[in-house]
Protein backbone atom coordinates (compact mmCIF):
# COMPACT_ATOMS: atom_id res chain seq x y z
CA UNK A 1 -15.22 55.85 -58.94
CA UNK A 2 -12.01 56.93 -60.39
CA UNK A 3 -10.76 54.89 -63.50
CA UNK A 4 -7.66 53.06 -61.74
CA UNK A 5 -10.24 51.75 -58.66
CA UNK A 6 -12.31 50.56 -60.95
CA UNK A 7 -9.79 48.25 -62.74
CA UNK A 8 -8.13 46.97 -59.28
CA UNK A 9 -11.58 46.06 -58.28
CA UNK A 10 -12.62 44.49 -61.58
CA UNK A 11 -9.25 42.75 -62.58
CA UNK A 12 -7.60 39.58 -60.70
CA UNK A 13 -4.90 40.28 -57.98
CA UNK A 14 -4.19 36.56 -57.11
CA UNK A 15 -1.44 35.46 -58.12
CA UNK A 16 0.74 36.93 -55.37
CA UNK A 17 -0.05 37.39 -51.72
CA UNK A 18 -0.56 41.10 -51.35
CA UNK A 19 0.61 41.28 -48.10
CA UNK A 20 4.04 39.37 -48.09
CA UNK A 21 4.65 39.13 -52.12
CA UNK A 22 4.97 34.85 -52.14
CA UNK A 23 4.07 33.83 -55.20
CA UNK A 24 0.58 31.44 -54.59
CA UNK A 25 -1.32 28.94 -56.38
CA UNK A 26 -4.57 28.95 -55.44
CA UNK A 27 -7.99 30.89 -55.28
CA UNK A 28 -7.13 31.97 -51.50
CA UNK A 29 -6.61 35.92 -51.18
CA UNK A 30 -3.65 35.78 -49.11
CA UNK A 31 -1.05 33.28 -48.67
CA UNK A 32 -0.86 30.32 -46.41
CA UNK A 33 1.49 31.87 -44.34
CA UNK A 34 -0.36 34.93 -43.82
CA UNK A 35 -3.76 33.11 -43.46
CA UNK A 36 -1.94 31.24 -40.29
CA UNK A 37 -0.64 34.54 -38.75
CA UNK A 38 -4.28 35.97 -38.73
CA UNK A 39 -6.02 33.10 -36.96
CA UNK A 40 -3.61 33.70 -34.09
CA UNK A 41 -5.92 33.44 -31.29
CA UNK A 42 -7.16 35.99 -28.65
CA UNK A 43 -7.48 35.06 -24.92
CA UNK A 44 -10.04 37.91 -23.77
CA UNK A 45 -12.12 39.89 -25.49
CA UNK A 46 -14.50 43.12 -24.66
CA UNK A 47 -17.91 41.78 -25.14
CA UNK A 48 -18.70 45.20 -25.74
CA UNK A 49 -16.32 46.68 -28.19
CA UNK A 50 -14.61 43.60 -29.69
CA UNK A 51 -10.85 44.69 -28.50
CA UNK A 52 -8.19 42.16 -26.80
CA UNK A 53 -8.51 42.63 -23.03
CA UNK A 54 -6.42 42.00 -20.16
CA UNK A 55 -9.19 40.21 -18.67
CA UNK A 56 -12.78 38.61 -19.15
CA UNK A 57 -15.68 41.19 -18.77
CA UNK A 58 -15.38 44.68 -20.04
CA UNK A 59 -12.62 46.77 -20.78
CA UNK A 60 -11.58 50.14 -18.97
CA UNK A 61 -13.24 52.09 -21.68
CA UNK A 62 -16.39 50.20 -21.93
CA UNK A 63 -16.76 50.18 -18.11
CA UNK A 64 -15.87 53.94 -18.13
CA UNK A 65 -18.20 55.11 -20.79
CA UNK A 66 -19.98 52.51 -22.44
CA UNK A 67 -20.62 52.97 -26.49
CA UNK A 68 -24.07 53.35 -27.79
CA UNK A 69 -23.67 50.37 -29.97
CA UNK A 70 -25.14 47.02 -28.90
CA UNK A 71 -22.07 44.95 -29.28
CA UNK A 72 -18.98 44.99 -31.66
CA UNK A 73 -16.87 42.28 -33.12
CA UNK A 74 -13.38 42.23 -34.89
CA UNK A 75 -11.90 39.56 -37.26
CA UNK A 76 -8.48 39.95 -35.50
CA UNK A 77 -6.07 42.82 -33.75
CA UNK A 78 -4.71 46.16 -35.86
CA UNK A 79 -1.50 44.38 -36.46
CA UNK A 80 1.12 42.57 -38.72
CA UNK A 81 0.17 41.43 -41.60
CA UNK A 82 -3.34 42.18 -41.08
CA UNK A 83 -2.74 45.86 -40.91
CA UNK A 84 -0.77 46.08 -43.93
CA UNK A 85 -3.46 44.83 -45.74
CA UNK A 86 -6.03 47.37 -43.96
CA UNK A 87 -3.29 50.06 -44.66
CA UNK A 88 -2.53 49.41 -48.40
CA UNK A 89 -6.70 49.57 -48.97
CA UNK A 90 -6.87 52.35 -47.38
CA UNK A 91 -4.14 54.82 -48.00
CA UNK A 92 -2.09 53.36 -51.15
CA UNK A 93 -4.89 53.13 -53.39
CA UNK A 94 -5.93 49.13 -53.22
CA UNK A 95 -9.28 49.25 -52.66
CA UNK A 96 -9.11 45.50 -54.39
CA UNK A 97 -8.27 44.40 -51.01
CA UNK A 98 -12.11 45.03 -49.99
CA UNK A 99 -13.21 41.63 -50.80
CA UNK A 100 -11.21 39.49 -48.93
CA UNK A 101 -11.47 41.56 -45.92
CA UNK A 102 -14.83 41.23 -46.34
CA UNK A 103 -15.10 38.20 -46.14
CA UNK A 104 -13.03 38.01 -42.57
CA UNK A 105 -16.34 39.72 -41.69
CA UNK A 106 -18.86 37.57 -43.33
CA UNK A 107 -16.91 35.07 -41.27
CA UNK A 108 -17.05 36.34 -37.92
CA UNK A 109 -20.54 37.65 -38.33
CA UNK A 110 -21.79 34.00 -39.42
CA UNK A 111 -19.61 32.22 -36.02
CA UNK A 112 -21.69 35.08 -33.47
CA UNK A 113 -25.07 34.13 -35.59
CA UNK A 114 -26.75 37.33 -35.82
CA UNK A 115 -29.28 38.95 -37.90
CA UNK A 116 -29.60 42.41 -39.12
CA UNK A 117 -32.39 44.31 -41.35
CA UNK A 118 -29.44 46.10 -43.55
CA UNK A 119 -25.94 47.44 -43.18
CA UNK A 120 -24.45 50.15 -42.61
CA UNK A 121 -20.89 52.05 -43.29
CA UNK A 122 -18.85 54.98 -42.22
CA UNK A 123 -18.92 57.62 -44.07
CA UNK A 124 -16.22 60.19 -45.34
CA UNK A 125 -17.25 63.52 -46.11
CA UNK A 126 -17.34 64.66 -49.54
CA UNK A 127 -14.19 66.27 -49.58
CA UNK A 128 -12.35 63.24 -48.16
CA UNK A 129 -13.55 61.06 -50.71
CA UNK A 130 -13.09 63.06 -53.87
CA UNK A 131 -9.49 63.00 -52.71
CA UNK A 132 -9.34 59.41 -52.07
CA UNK A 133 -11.70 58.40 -54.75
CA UNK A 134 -13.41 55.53 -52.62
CA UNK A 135 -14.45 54.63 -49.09
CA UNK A 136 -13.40 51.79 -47.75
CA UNK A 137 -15.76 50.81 -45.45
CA UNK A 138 -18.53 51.40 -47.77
CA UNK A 139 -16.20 48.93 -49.98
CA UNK A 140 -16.31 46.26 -47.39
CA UNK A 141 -20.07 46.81 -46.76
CA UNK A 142 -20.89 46.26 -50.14
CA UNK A 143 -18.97 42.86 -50.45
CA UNK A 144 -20.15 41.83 -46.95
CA UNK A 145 -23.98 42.55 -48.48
CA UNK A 146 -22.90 40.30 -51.91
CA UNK A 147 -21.72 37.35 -49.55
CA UNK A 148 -24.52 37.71 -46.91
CA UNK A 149 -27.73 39.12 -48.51
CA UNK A 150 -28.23 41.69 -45.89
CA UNK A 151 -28.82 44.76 -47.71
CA UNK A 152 -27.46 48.15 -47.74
CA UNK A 153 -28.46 51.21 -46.21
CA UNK A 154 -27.28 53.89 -46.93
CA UNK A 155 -28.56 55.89 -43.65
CA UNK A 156 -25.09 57.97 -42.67
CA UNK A 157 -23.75 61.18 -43.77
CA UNK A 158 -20.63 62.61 -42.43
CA UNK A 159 -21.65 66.65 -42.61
CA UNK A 160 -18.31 67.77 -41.47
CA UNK A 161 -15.28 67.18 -41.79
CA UNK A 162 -13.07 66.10 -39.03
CA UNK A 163 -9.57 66.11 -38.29
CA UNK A 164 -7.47 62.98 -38.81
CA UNK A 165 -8.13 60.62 -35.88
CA UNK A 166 -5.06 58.75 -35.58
CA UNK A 167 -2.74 61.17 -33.22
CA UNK A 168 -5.77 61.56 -31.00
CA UNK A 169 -6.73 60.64 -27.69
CA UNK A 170 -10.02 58.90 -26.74
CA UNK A 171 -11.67 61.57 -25.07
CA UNK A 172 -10.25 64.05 -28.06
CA UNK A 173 -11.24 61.71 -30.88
CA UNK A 174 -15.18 61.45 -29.62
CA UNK A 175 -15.07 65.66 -28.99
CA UNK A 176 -13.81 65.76 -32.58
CA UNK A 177 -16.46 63.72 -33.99
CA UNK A 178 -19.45 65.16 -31.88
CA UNK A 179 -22.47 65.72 -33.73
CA UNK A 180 -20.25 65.01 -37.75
CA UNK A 181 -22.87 62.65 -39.06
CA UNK A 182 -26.49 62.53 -40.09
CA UNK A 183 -29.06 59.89 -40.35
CA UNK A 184 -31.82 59.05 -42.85
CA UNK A 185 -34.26 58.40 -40.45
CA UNK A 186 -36.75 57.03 -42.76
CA UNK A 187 -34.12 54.20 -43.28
CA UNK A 188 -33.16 53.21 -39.94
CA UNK A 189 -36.50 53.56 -37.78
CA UNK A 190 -37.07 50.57 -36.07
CA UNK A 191 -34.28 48.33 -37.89
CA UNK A 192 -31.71 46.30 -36.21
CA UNK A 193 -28.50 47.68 -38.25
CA UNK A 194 -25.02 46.56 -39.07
CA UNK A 195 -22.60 49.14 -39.42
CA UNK A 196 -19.01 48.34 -40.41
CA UNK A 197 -16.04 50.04 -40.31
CA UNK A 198 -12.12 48.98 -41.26
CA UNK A 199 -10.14 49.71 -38.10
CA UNK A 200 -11.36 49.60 -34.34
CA UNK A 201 -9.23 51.91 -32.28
CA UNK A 202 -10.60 53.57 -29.62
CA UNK A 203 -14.24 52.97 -30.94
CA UNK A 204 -14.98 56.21 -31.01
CA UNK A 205 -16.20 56.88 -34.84
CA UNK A 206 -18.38 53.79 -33.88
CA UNK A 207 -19.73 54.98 -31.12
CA UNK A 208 -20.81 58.40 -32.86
CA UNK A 209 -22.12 56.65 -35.41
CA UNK A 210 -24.19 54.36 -34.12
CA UNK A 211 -25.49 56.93 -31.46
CA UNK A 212 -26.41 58.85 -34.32
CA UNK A 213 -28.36 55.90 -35.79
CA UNK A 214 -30.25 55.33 -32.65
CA UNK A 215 -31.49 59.04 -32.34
CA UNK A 216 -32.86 58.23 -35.87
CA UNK A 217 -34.44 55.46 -34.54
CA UNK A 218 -32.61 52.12 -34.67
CA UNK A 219 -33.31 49.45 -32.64
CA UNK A 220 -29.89 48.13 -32.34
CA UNK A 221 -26.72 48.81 -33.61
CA UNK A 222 -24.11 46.11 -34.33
CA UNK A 223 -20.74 46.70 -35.14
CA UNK A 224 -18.23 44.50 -37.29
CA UNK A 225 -14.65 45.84 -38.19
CA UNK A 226 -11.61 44.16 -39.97
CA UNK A 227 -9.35 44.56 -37.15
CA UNK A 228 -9.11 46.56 -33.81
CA UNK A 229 -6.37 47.46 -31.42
CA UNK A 230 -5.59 45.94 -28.30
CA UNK A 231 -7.08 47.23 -25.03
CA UNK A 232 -3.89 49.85 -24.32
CA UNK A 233 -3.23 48.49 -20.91
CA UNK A 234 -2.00 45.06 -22.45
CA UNK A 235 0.88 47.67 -23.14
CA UNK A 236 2.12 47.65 -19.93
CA UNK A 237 1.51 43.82 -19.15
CA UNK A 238 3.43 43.01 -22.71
CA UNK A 239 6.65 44.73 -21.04
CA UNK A 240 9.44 42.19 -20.56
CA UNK A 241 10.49 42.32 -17.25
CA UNK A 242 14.15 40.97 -16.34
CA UNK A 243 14.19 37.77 -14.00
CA UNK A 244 15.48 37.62 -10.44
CA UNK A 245 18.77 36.05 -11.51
CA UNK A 246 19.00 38.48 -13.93
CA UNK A 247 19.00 41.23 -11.83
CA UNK A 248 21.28 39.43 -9.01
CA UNK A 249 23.89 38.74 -11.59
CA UNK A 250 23.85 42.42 -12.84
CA UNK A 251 24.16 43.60 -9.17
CA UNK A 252 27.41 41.05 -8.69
CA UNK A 253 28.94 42.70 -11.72
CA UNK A 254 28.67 45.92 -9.97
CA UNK A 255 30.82 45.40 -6.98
């Protein structure tokens, strides 16, 4: 671990809310404010994947081509302020932000009451992480095993490197990470296994993952990640649509 992480994870970072700046006074991560904006509620969720739904029962991915994992849960959706925080850990070098993310899991994972025999992270390859000089999701494991007692396994190995997901497509995301990891299987035969990543968004890296787990021999394969984005056809449901009046006035105007 680079010199730099190492002091932003050993040293304090609470005396401001990292996501908004507002100066706070207690032991709390992230300010009040931001603490309310996170617990915004969702209505429907994929009991599958974890992802905001238009509707109860799966989503149009799950139904389409279910993941290998068993089920997967989410503290709350890929957006403001949540994401900045998920953002800054990630790609501005504040890998502090690990434990209090963490603990978003710890807190899900204790309100669906499941047990695991050790957890799990995504990997980066080699060359990624000399670059970045940390993983984050190996980060968050790590906490998530301090607060929980479920140990770590270190079972994955990413032994190529893929392109950068985020421009991708579903269908070109899971082609681009076909057959990129490895699996210990002397550490995952017969184990009921927790893998965690930061950022749910098409499930994909997930769903590689924990197929490649399985193969090794895990018994199940549950999935926890800080955030995840919405089912994409909310999209087109979120669209404001002008009223009848609206539309009857604009006509009027017209003549």
């Amino acid at each position: 671990m680079k010199l730099r992480t190492f002091v932003q994870e050993t040293f304090r970072h609470d005396y401001t809310c990292p996501l908004c700046g507002r100066e706070k006074f207690d032991e709390t991560p992230f300010c009040k404010r931001c603490e309310t904006l996170f617990a915004e509620p969702r209505l429907f969720v994929c009991p599958k994947c974890g992802r905001r739904s238009v509707s109860e029962g799966l989503c149009s991915d799950c139904k389409h081509l279910p993941p290998a994992f068993t089920h997967c849960r989410s503290f709350a959706d890929y957006e403001p302020p949540l994401s900045y925080a998920v953002i800054k850990m990630k790609f501005h070098n504040q890998p502090f932000l690990a434990a209090p993310l963490a603990q978003k899991l710890v807190d899900v994972w204790q309100k669906e009451g499941l047990a695991a025999d050790g957890v799990c992270f995504i990997p980066l390859h080699e060359k990624r992480l000399k670059k970045r000089g940390y993983n984050q999701s190996e980060l968050l494991a790590r906490h998530f095993s301090e607060a929980t007692g479920v140990p770590i396994v270190c079972a994955l190995t990413k032994k190529k490197e893929s392109k950068e997901q985020r421009t991708l497509s579903r269908e070109a995301r899971k082609k681009n990470l076909s057959n990129c990891f490895s699996a210990d299987k002397k550490a995952v035969c017969g184990k009921t296994l927790l893998l965690i990543d930061d950022v749910i968004t098409t499930g994909a890296t997930l769903d590689e993952a924990a197929a490649t787990l399985k193969k090794a021999g895990a018994v199940n394969v549950y999935c926890l990640a800080v955030c995840a984005t919405p089912d994409p056809a909310l999209k087109n449901l979120q669209k404001p649509k002008k009223s009848f009046l609206s539309r009857l006035f604009k006509r009027k105007g017209t003549k």
